[in-house]
Protein backbone atom coordinates (compact mmCIF):
# COMPACT_ATOMS: atom_id res chain seq x y z
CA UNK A 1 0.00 0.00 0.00
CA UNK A 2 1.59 3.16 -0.35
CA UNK A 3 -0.06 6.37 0.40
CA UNK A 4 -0.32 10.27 1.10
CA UNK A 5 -0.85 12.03 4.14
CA UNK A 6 -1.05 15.84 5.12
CA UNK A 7 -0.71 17.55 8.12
CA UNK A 8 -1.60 21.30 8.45
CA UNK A 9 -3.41 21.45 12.15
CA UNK A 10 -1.23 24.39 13.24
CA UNK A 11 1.82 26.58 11.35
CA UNK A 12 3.64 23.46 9.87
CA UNK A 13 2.67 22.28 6.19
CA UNK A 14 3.54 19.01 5.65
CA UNK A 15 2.53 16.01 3.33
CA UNK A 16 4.14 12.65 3.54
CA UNK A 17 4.60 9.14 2.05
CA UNK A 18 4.47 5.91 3.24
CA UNK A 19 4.46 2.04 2.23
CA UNK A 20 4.61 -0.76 4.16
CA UNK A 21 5.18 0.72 7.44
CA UNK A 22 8.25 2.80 5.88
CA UNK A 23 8.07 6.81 5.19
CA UNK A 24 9.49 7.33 1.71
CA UNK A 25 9.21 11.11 2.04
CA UNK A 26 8.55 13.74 4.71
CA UNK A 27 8.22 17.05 3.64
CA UNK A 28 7.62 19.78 6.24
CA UNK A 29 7.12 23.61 5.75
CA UNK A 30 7.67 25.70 8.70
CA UNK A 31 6.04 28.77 9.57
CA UNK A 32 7.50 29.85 12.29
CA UNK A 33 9.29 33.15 10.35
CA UNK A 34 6.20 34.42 9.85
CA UNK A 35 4.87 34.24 13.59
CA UNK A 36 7.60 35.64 15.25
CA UNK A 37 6.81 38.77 14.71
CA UNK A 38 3.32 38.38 16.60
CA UNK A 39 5.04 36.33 19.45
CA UNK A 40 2.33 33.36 18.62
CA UNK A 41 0.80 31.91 15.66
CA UNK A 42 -1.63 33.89 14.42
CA UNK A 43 -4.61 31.60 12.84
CA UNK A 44 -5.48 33.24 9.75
CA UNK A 45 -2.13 33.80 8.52
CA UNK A 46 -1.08 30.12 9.27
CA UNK A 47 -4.25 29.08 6.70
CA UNK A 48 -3.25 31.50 3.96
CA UNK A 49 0.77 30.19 4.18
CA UNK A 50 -0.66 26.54 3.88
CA UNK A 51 -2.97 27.52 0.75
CA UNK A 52 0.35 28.79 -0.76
CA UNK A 53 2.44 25.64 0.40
CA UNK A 54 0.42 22.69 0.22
CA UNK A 55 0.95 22.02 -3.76
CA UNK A 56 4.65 22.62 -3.72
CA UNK A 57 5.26 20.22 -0.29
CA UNK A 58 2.88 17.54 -1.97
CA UNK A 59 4.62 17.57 -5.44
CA UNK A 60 8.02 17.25 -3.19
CA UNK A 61 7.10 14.42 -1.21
CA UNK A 62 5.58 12.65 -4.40
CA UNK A 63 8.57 13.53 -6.50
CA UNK A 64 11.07 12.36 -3.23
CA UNK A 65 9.30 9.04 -2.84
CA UNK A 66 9.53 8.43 -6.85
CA UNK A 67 5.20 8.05 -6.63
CA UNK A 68 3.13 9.15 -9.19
CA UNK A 69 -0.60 10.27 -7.63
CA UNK A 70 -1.85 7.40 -10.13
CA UNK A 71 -0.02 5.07 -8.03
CA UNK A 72 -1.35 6.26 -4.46
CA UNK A 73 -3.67 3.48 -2.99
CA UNK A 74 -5.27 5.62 -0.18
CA UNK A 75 -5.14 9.54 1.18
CA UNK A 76 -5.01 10.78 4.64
CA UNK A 77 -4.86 13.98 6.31
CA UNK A 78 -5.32 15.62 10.20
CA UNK A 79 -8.77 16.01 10.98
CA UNK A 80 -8.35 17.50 14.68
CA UNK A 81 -7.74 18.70 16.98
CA UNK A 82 -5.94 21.85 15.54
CA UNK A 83 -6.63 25.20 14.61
CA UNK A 84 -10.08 25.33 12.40
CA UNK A 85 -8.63 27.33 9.17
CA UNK A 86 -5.37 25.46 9.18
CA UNK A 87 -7.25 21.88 9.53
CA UNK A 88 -9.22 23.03 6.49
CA UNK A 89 -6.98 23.14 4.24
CA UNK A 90 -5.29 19.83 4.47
CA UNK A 91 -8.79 17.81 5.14
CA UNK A 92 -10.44 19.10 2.06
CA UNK A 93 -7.46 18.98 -0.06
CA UNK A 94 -6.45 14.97 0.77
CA UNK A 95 -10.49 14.76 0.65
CA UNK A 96 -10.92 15.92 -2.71
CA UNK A 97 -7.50 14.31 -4.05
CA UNK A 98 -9.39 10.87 -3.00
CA UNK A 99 -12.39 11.66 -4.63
CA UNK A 100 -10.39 12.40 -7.58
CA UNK A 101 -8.50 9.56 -7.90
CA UNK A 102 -11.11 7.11 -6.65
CA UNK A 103 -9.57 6.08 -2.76
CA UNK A 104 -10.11 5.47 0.12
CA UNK A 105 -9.87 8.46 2.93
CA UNK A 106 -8.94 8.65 6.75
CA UNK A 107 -9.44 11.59 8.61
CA UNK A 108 -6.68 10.80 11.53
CA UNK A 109 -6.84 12.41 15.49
CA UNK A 110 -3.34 14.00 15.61
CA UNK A 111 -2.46 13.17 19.09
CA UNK A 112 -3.00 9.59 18.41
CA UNK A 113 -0.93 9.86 15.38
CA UNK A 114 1.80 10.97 18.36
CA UNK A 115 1.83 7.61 20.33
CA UNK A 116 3.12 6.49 16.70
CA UNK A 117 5.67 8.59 15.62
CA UNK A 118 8.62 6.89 18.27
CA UNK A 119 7.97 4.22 16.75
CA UNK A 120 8.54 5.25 12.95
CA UNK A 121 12.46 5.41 12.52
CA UNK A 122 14.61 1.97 12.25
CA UNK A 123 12.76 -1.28 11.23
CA UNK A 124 8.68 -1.15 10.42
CA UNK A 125 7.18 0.53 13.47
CA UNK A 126 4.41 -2.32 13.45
CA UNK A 127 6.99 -4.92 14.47
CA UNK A 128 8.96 -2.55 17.13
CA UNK A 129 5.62 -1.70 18.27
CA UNK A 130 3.85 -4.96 18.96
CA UNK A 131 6.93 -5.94 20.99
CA UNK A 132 6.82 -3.67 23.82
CA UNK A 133 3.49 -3.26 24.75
CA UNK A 134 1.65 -1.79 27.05
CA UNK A 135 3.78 1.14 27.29
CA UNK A 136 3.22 4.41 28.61
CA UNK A 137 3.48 7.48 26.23
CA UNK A 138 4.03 10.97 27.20
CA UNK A 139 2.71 13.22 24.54
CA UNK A 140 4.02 17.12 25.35
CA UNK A 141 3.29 19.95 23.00
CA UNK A 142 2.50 23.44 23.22
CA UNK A 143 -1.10 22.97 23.32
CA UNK A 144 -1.84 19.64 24.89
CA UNK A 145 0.55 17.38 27.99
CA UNK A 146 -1.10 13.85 27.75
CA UNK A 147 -0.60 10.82 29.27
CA UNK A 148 -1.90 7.40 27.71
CA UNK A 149 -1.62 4.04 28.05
CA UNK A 150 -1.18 2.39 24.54
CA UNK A 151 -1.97 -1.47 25.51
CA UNK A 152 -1.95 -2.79 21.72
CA UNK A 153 -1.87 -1.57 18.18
CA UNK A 154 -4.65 1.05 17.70
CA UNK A 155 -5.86 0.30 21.55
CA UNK A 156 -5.22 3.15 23.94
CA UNK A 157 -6.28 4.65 26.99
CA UNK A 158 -5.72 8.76 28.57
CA UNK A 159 -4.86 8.20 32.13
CA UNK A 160 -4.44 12.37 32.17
CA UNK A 161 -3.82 15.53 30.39
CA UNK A 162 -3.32 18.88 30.88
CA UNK A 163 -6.09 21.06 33.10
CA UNK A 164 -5.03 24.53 32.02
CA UNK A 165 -1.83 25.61 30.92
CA UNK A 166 -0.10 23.09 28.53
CA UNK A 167 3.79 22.04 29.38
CA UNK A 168 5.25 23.96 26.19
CA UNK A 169 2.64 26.69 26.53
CA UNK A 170 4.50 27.10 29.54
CA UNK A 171 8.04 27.33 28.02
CA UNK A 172 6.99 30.01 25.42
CA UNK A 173 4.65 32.18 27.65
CA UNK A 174 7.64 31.92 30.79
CA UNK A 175 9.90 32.83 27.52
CA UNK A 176 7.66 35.64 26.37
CA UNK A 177 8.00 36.91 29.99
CA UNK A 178 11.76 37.33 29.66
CA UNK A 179 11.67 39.17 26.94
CA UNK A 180 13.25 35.71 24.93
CA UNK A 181 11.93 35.32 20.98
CA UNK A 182 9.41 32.80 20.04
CA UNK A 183 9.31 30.59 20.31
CA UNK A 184 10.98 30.48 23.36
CA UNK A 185 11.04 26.57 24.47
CA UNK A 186 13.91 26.35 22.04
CA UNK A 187 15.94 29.36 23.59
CA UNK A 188 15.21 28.38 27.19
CA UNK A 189 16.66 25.07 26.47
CA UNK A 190 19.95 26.24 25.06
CA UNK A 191 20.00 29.02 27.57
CA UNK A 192 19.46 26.69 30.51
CA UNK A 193 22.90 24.49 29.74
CA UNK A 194 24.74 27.57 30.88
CA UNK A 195 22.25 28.36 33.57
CA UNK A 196 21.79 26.60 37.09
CA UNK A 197 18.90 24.38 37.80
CA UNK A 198 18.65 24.87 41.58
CA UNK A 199 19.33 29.20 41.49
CA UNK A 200 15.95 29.66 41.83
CA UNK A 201 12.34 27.68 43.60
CA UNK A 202 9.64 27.40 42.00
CA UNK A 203 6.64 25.59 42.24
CA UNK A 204 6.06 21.37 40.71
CA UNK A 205 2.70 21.36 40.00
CA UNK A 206 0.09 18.49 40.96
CA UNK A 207 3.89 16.60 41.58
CA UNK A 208 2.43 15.01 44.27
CA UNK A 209 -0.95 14.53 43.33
CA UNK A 210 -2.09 10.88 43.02
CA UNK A 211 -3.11 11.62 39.72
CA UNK A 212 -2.22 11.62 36.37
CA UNK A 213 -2.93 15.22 35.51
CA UNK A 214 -0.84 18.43 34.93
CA UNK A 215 -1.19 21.96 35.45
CA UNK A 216 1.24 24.34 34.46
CA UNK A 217 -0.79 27.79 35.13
CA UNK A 218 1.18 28.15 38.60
CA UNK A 219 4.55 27.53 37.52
CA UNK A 220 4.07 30.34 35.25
CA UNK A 221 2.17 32.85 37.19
CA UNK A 222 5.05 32.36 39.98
CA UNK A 223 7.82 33.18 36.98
CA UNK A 224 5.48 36.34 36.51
CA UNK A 225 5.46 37.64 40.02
CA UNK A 226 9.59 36.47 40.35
CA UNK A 227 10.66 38.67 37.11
CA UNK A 228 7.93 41.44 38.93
CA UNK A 229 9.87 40.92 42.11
CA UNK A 230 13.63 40.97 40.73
CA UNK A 231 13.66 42.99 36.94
CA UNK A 232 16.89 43.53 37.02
CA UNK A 233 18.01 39.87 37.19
CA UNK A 234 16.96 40.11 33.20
CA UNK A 235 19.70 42.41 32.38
CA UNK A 236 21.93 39.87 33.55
CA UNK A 237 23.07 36.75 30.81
CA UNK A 238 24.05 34.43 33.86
CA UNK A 239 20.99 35.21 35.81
CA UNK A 240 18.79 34.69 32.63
CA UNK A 241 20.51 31.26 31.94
CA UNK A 242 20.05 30.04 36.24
CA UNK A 243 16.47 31.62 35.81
CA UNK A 244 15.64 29.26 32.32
CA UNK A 245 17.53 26.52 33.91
CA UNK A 246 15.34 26.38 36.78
CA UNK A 247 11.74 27.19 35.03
CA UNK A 248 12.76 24.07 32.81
CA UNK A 249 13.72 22.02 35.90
CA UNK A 250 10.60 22.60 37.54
CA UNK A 251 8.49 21.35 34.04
CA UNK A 252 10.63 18.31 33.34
CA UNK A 253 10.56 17.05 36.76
CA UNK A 254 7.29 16.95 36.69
CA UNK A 255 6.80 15.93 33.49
CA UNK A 256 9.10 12.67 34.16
CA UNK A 257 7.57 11.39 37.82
CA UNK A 258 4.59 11.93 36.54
CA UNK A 259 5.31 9.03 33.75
CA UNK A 260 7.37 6.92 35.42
CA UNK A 261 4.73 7.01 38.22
CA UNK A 262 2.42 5.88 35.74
CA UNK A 263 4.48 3.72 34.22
CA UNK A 264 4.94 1.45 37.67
CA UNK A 265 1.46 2.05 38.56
CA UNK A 266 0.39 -0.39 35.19
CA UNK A 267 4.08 -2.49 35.39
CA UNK A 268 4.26 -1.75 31.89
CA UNK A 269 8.28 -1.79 30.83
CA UNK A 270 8.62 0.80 28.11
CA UNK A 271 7.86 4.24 28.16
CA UNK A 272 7.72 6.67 24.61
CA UNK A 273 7.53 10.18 24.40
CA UNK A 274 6.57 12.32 21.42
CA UNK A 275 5.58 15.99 20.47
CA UNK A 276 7.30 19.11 19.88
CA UNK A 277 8.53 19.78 23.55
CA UNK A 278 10.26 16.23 23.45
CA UNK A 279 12.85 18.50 21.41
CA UNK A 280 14.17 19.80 24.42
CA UNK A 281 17.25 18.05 25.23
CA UNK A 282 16.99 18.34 29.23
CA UNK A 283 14.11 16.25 29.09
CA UNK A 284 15.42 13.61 26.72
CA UNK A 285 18.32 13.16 28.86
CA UNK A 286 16.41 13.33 31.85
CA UNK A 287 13.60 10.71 30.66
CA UNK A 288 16.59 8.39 29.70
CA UNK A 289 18.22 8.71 32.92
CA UNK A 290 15.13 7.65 35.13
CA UNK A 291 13.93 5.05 32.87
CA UNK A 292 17.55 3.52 33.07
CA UNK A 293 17.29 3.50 36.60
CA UNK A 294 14.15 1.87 36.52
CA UNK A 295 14.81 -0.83 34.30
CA UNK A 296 12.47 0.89 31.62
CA UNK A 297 12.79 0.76 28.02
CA UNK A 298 12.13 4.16 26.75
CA UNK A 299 11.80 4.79 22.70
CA UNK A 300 11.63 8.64 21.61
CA UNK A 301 10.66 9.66 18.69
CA UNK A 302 13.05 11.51 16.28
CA UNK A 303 13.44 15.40 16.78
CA UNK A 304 12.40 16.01 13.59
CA UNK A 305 9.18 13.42 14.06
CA UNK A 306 8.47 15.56 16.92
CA UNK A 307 7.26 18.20 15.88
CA UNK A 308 3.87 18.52 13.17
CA UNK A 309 4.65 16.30 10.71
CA UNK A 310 2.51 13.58 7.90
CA UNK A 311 4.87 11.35 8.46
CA UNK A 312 3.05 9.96 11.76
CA UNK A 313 -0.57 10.26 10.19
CA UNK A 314 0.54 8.21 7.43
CA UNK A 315 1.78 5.84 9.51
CA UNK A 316 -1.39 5.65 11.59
CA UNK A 317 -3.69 5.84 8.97
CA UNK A 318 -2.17 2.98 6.85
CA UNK A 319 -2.30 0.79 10.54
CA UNK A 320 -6.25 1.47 10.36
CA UNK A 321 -6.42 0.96 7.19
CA UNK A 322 -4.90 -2.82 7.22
CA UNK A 323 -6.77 -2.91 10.09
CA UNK A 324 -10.53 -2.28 8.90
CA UNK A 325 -11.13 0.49 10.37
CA UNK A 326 -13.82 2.09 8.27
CA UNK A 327 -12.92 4.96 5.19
CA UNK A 328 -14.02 8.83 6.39
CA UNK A 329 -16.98 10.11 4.76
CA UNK A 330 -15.57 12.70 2.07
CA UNK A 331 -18.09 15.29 3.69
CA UNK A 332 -16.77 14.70 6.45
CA UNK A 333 -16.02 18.03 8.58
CA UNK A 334 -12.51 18.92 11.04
CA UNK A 335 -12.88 18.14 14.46
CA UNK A 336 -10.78 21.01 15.97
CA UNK A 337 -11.59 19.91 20.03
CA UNK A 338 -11.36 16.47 19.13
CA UNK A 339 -9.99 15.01 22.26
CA UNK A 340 -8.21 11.64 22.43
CA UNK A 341 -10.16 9.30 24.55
């Protein structure tokens, strides 16, 4: 089977290949340029940028994997959750490219496409995947923190998620408080090498809450009333990097009890972690640290799979589709609060 996916649920373009389990081609399209300048992507200009990039990044991926659209067996695209004028674009475009050429369509939820994308580098991701379940999966964005237990192949369960403030909503809003440029997750990481974890207390949200929920709204309303409190620690590099440094130390601590926590709680023995804030390298090296210590195979996905990307709907959507699961009406509409259940 080979087949075509698009992503465009937020400021990345992206269409991708895939065939038997393998991504021939991953083409992404970044807007981030553009947003900048507002400090935040700005909805209507992230539709308009992927009316203009959509036909260039499919003809790329097509011309990358060596496919002619006469040889695509299926289409797939994002159908939520996302923002409404971005998921537009790519759902009625992959929609109307099946209609044309006579295939079958899956609308796919993007946060399940997530719990696949660790799995999608290496050998087929079906075979990986099958052997090391149940596992735990920690999916951490800007918009959504999610914890789910994936106990087979297109079986899951959300033990938790985020109540408020998301965990890289916190980075870039924290960021956008120190004057840093979005978005500011990246900067605070590289910052934060220089910078000392312990200069500064702040607060570990729902840490020690028997649940499997976060909250980040406190974490970053105490950064607000600390930069109040202290201004003129901001025209100092060092105390920028020991302030970064410890904002990320407070979010990755409790973004890694919180899984491993989880993970012992269902004696599952592999733990996965995927979306754009599993970029940040203190929490990849902090993840692989405690799941070493606990005897816990851990599998994240590529840096460049963890951001938007079609690579991990295609990969999804060809799973349903040799699975059975049943074609999405082309009138089908985007589903831009659907949650993962």
């Amino acid at each position: 089977m080979i087949l075509l996916a698009l992503e465009t649920s937020c400021d990345e373009t992206s269409a991708a290949v895939v065939r038997a389990g393998r991504v021939l081609a991953n083409v992404v399209a970044s807007q981030i340029p553009l947003h900048a300048e507002y400090g935040g992507v700005v909805p209507e200009l992230a539709a308009r940028e992927h009316l203009k990039n959509l036909l260039p990044v499919v003809r790329s991926a097509l011309a990358e994997a060596g496919v002619t659209p006469a040889q695509l067996d299926a289409v797939a695209a994002t159908q939520g959750p996302g923002l409404p004028n971005a998921l537009l674009v790519g759902l009625k475009a992959a929609q109307a490219a099946a209609f044309a050429l006579n295939k079958p369509f899956l609308g796919i939820n993007h946060h399940e496409a997530h719990l696949y994308s660790p799995w999608i580098a290496g050998s087929p991701p079906a075979a990986d995947f099958a052997a090391f379940q149940p596992n735990i999966s920690l999916i951490v964005s800007g918009g959504h923190t999610l914890l789910v237990l994936v106990e087979s192949v297109l079986k899951h369960r959300v033990l938790g998620g985020t109540i408020d403030d998301a965990a890289g909503e916190c980075f870039d809003k924290t960021g956008k408080l120190m004057g840093l440029a979005y978005p500011a997750g990246p900067v605070i990481d590289r910052l934060a090498e220089s910078g000392n974890p312990a200069a500064y207390a702040f607060p570990r949200p729902l840490l020690h809450e028997a649940n499997d929920d976060f909250s980040f709204s406190g974490l970053k309303t105490s950064v607000r009333y600390f930069i109040r409190d202290h201004p003129a620690l901001l025209d100092d590099r060092q105390s920028v990097c020991d302030l970064c440094a410890s904002v990320q130390a407070a979010i990755i601590e409790v973004l890694v009890k919180k899984t491993l926590r989880a993970a012992k709680r269902q004696n599952v023995r592999c733990v996965t972690a995927s979306g754009g804030v599993t970029c940040n390298r203190g929490l990849r090296q902090a993840l692989d640290r405690a799941c070493r210590q606990n005897g816990l195979a851990l599998r994240l996905a590529e840096k460049s799979l963890c951001t938007d990307n079609a690579a991990m709907i295609g990969i999804l959507a060809e799973q349903k589709l040799l699975a059975g699961v049943p074609q999405t009406g082309l009138d089908e509409e985007i589903q831009p609060g659907w949650a993962l259940t």
